[in-house]
Protein backbone atom coordinates (compact mmCIF):
# COMPACT_ATOMS: atom_id res chain seq x y z
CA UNK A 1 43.78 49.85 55.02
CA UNK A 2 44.79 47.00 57.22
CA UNK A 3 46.06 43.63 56.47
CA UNK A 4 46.81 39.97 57.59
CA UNK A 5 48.67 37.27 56.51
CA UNK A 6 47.02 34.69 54.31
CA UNK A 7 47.06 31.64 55.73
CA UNK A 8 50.62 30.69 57.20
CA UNK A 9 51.86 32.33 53.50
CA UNK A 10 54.11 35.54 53.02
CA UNK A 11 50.88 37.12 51.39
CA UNK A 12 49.37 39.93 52.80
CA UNK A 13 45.59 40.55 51.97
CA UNK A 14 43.43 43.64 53.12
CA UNK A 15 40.89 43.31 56.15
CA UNK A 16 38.21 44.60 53.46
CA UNK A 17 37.85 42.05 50.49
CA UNK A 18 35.75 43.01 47.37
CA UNK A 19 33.23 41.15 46.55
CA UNK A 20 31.60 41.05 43.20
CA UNK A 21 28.20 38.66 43.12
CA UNK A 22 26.41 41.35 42.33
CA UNK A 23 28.30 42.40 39.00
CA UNK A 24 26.29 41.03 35.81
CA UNK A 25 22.77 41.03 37.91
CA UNK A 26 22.26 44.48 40.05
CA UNK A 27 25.53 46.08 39.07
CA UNK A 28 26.41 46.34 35.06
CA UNK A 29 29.70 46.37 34.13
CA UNK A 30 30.30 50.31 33.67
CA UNK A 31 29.56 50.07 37.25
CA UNK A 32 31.74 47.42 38.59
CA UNK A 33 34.74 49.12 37.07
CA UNK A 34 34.13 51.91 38.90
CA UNK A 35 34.21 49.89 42.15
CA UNK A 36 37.18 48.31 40.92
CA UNK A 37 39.36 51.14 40.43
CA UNK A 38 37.97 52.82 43.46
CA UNK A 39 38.40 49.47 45.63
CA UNK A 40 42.46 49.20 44.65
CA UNK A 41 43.04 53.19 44.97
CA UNK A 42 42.18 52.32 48.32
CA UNK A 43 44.12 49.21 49.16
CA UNK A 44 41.86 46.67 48.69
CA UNK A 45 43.73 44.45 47.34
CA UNK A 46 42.06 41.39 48.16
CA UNK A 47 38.65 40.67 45.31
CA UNK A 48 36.87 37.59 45.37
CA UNK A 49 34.27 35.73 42.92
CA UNK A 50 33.44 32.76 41.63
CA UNK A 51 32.11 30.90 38.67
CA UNK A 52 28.58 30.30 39.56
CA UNK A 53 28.39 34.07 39.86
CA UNK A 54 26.46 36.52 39.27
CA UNK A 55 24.11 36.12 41.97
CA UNK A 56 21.33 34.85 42.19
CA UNK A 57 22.49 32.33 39.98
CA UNK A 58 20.74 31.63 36.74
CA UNK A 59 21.95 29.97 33.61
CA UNK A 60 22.38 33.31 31.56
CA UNK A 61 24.40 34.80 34.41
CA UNK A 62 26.50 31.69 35.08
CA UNK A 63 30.62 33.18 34.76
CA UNK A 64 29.41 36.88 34.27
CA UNK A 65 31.12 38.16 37.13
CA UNK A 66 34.09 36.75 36.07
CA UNK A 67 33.96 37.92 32.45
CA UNK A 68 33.80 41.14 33.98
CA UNK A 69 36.51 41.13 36.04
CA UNK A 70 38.36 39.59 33.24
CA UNK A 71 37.75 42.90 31.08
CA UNK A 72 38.68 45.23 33.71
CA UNK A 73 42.04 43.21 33.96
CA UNK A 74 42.51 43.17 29.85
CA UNK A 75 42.08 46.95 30.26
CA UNK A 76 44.57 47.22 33.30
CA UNK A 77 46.90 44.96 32.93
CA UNK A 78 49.81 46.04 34.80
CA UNK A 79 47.56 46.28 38.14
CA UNK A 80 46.78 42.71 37.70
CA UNK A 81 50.30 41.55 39.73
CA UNK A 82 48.47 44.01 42.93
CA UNK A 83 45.64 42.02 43.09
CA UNK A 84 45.49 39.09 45.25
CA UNK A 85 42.56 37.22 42.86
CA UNK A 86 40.13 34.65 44.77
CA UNK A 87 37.97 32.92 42.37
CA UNK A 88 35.42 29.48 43.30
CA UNK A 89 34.89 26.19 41.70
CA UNK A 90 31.22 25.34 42.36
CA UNK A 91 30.55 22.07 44.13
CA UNK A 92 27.43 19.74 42.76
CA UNK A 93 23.73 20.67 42.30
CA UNK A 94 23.27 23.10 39.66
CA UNK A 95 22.49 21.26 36.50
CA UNK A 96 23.84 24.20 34.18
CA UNK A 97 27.40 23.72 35.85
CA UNK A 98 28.90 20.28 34.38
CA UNK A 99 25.22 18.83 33.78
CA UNK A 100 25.04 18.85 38.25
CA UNK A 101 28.25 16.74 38.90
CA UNK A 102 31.35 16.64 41.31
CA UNK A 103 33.48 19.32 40.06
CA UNK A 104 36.98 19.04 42.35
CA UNK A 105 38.86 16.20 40.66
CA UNK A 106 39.95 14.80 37.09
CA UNK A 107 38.61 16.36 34.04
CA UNK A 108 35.62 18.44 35.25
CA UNK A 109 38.40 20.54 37.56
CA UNK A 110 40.28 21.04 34.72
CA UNK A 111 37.22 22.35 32.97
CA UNK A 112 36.06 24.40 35.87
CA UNK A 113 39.68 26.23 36.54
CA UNK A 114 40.46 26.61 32.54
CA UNK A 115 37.26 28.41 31.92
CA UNK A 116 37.69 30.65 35.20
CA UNK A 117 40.87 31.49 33.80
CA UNK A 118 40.08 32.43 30.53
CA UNK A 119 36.58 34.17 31.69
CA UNK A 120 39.35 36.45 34.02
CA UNK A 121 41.44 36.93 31.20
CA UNK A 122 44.30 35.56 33.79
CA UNK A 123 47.31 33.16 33.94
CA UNK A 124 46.83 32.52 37.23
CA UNK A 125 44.61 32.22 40.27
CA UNK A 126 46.18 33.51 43.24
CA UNK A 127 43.21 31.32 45.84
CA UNK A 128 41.22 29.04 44.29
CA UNK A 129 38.74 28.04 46.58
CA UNK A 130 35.91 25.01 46.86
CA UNK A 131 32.68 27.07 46.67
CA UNK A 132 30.87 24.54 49.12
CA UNK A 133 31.27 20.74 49.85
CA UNK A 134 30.63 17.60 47.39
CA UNK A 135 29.62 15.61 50.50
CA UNK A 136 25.83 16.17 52.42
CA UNK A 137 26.27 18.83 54.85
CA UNK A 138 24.39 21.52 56.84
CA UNK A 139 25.26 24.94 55.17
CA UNK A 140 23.48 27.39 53.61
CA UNK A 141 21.44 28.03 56.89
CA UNK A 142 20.53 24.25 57.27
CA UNK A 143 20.25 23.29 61.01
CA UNK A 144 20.68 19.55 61.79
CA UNK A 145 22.90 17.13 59.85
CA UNK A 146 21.54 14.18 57.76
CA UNK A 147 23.78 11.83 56.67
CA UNK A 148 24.42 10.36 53.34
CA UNK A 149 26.95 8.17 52.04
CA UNK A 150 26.94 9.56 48.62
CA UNK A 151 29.15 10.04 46.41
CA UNK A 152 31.90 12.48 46.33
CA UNK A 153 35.65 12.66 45.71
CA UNK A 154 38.16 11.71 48.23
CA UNK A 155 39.70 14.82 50.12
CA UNK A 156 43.19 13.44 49.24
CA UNK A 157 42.31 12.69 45.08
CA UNK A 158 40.75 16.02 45.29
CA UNK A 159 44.44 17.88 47.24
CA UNK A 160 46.24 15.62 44.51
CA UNK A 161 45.07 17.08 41.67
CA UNK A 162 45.01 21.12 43.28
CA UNK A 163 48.79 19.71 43.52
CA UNK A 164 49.17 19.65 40.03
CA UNK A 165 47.77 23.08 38.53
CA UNK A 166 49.65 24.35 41.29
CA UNK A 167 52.86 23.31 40.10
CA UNK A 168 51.72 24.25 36.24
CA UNK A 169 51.37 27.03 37.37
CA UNK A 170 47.57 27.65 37.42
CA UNK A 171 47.04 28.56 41.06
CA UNK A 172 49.12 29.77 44.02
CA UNK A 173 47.22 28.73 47.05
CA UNK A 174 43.61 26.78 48.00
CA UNK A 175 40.85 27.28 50.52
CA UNK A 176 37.95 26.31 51.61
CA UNK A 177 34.18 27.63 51.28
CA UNK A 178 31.21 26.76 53.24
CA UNK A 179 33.19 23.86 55.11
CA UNK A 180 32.25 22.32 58.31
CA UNK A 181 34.91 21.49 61.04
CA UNK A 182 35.42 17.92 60.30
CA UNK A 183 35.90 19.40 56.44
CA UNK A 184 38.71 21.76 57.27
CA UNK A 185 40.63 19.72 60.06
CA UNK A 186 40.73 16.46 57.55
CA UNK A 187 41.93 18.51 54.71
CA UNK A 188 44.84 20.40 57.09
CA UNK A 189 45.39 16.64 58.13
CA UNK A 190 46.01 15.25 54.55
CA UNK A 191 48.22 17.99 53.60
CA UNK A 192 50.46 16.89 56.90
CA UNK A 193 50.76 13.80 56.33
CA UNK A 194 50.80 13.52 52.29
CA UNK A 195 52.68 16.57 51.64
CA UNK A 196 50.02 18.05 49.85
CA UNK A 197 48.59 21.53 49.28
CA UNK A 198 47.71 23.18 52.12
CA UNK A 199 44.19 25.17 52.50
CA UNK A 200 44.84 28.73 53.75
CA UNK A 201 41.22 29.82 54.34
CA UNK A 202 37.60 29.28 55.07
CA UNK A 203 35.06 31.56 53.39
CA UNK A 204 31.78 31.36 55.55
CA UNK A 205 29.01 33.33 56.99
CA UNK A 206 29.65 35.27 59.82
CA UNK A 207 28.17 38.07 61.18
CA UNK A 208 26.23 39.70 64.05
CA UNK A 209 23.31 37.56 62.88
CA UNK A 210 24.92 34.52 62.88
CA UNK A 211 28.36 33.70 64.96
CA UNK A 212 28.21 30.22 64.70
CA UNK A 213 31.65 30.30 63.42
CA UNK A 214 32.74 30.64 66.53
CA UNK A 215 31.35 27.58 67.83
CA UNK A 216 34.38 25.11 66.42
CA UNK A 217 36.05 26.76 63.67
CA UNK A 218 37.31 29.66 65.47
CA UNK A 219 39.64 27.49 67.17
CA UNK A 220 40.77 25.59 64.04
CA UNK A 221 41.30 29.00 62.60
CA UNK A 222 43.63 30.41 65.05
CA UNK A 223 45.52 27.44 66.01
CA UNK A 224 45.58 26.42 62.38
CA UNK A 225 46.65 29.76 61.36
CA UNK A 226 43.55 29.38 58.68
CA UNK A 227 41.71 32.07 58.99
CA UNK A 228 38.41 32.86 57.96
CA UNK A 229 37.19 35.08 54.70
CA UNK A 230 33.93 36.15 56.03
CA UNK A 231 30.87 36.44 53.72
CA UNK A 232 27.55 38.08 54.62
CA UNK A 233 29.05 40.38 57.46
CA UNK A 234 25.81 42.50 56.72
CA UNK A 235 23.61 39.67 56.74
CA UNK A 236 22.27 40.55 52.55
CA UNK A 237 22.00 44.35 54.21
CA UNK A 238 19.81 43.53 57.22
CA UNK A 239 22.60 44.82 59.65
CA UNK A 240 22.71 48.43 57.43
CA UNK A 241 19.50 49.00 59.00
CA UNK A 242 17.65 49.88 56.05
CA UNK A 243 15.30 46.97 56.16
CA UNK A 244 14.11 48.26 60.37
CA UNK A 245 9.92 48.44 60.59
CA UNK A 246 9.29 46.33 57.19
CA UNK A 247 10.98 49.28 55.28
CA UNK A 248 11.78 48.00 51.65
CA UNK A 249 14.11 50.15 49.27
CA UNK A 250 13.61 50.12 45.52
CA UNK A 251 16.15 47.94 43.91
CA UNK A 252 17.73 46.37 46.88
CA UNK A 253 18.82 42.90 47.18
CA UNK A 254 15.86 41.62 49.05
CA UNK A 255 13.00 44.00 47.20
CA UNK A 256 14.57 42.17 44.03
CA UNK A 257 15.30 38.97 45.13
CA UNK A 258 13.25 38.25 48.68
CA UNK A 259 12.64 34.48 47.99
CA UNK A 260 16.14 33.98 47.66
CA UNK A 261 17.68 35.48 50.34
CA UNK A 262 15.32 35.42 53.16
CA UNK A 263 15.44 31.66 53.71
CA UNK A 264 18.23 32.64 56.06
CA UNK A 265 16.88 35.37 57.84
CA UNK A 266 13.62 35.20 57.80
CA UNK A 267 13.62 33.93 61.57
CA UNK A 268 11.62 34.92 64.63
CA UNK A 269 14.40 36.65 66.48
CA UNK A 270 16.03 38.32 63.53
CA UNK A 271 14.31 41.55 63.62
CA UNK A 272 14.06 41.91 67.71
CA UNK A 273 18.64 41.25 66.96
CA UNK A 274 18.66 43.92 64.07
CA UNK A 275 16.95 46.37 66.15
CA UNK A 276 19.23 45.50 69.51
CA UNK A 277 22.26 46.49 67.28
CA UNK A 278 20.99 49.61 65.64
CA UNK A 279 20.26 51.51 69.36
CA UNK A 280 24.17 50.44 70.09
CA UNK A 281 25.20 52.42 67.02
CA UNK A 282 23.00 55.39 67.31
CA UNK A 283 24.02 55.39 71.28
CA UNK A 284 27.85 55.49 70.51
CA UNK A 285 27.31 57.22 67.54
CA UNK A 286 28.22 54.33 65.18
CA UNK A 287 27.60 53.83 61.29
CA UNK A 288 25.46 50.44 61.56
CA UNK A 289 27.12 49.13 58.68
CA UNK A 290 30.90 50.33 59.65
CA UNK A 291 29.85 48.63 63.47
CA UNK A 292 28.94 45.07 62.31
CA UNK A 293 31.83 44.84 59.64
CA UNK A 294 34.10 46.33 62.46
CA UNK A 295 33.14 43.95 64.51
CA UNK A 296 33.77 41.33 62.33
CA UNK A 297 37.15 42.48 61.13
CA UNK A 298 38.41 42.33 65.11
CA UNK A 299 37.85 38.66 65.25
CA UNK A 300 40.99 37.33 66.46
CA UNK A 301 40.41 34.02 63.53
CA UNK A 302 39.01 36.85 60.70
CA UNK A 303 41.54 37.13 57.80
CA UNK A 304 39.09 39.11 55.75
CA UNK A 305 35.76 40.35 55.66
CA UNK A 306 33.98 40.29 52.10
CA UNK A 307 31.97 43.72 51.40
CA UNK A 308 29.51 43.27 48.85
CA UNK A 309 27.73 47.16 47.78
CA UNK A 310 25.65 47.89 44.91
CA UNK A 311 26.31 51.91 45.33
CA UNK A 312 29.35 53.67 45.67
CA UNK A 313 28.01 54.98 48.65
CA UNK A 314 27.72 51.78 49.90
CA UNK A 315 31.60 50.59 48.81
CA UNK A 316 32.99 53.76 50.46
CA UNK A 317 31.27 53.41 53.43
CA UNK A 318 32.07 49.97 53.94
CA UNK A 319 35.56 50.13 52.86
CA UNK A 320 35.87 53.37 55.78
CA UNK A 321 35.05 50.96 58.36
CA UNK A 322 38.55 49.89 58.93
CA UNK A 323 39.14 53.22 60.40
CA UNK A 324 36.20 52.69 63.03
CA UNK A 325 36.92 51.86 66.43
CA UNK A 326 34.81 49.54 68.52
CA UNK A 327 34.95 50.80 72.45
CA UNK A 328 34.65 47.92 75.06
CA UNK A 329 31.80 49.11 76.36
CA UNK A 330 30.04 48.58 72.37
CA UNK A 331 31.84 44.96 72.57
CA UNK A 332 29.88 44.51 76.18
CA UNK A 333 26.73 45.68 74.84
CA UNK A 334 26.89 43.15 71.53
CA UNK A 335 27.63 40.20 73.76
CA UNK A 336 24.60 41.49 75.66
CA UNK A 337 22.37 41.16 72.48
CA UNK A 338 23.97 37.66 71.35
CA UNK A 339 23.40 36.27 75.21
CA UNK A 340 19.35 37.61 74.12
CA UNK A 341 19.20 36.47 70.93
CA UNK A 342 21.56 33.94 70.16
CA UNK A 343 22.19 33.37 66.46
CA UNK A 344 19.13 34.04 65.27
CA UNK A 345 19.85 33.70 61.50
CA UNK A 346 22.29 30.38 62.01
């Protein structure tokens, strides 16, 4: 396994984080253990979730993934201090979650981070991130940028108060989660000048699909030293391959769940991309999956790319592609593809 720092902490986290969205909806809990156990024998030591999960999110679901995780720690307790836990307070919008509100200050933080505490069966969070802004902005695959002045709490009430379950105790570092530029370089500026906590990462999408992290954050990231946790790196499985010619496996993410995820990639270009990248890794003699996470891994501004598998198979092979070595002449020929279809699931 490889790793990188955290942030500009002492903490090192694996290249390969776990993720879990899928526990509580097409994984039961039987099987999440196993990817658990298998995940830290490993050295994965970096697992991420979040409260809204499992995924897609629906009322009955809402904390499952958590609750999970939470009984795999009750049952392992002394691997809990090997973990490096990342959990997510959700931002506004679901009505289910604190009736739809703000969530990152005052008395509905303290809900949120209590009852991801308790569903984890944990004393502390070791990354407690902002699962997506309070504020109108273009994520989630939005293009353009309306703006709003609505209303949403202050960047320095909402440091001020991660300040104080930091020092109880309740959570060792912060970061960030479907943040824009101006989002991350405000927040690193507060923390400057008020001497408050610091955010040491940005989850977002990246992958071969869509680099539009690159556009400003890589910079931010690197000269910031705040890397970024990258989410999708198989674009919900279209960069495995297994979706090529309108092919649709039984039980996968978007036979199950189409409407959800293919807002994103259901683009003109997407399929023309997919196909680009799977005669590069049946030319060099590449695992498509192990090639796109590799790819994202090498990312001089990646801290850690989040693997999300339904199948053991899956896990192992994703989890093997930190041995896989991307040639320059397979870095020449991606470039190639993004210069022909650039970002075609932004």
């Amino acid at each position: 396994m490889n790793y990188r720092k955290l942030g500009n902490t002492d903490l090192n986290v694996s290249t390969i984080c776990l993720g879990t969205m899928t526990w509580g909806e097409q994984n039961s809990q039987e099987e999440a253990f196993e990817q658990m156990d298998f995940a830290l024998d490993q050295g994965v030591n970096f697992w991420d979730t979040a409260e809204l999960y499992a995924v897609p999110p629906k009322p009955k679901t809402y904390g499952l993934t958590e609750e999970i995780m939470g009984n795999w720690f009750e049952k392992n307790k002394k691997e809990r201090g090997k973990i490096v836990l990342a959990t997510k307070v959700s931002g506004p919008g679901r009505s289910w979650i604190r009736n739809g509100k703000n969530s990152f200050f005052g008395k509905n933080l303290i809900e949120a981070l209590d009852s991801s505490l308790k569903r984890l069966k944990t004393d502390y969070i070791d990354l407690y991130q902002l699962h997506w802004p309070e504020r109108n902005v273009n994520n989630f695959g939005k293009l353009g940028y309306e703006h709003k002045e609505n209303n949403w709490n202050q960047f320095e009430d909402v440091l001020g108060d991660l300040k104080k379950h930091i020092e109880n105790g309740k959570i060792r570092y912060v970061g960030l989660s479907n943040e824009t530029p101006w989002g991350v370089i405000n927040y690193l500026q507060l923390s400057k000048d008020k001497d408050l906590p610091r955010m040491m990462s940005v989850q977002n999408p990246y992958n071969l699909l869509n680099r539009s992290y690159e556009i400003g954050l890589s910079e931010i990231s690197i000269r910031e030293k705040i890397g970024c946790l990258s989410y999708s790196p198989l674009a919900s499985g279209y960069l495995s391959g297994k979706y090529r010619n309108g092919a649709l496996p039984k039980g996968s993410r978007i036979e199950r769940d189409g409407d959800f995820w293919n807002y994103r990639y259901k683009t003109p270009n997407m399929a023309n991309a997919v196909e680009e990248y799977y005669k590069i890794s049946k030319k060099y003699n590449l695992d498509m999956s192990q090639m796109s996470l590799k790819f994202c891994e090498v990312q001089d501004f990646m801290t850690s790319v989040i693997i999300g598998a339904t199948t053991m198979e899956q896990l192992k092979t994703n989890i093997e592609s930190v041995k896989v070595k991307l040639a320059d002449e397979v870095i020449n020929e991606i470039k190639k593809v993004q210069k022909k279809y650039p970002n075609p699931c932004p």
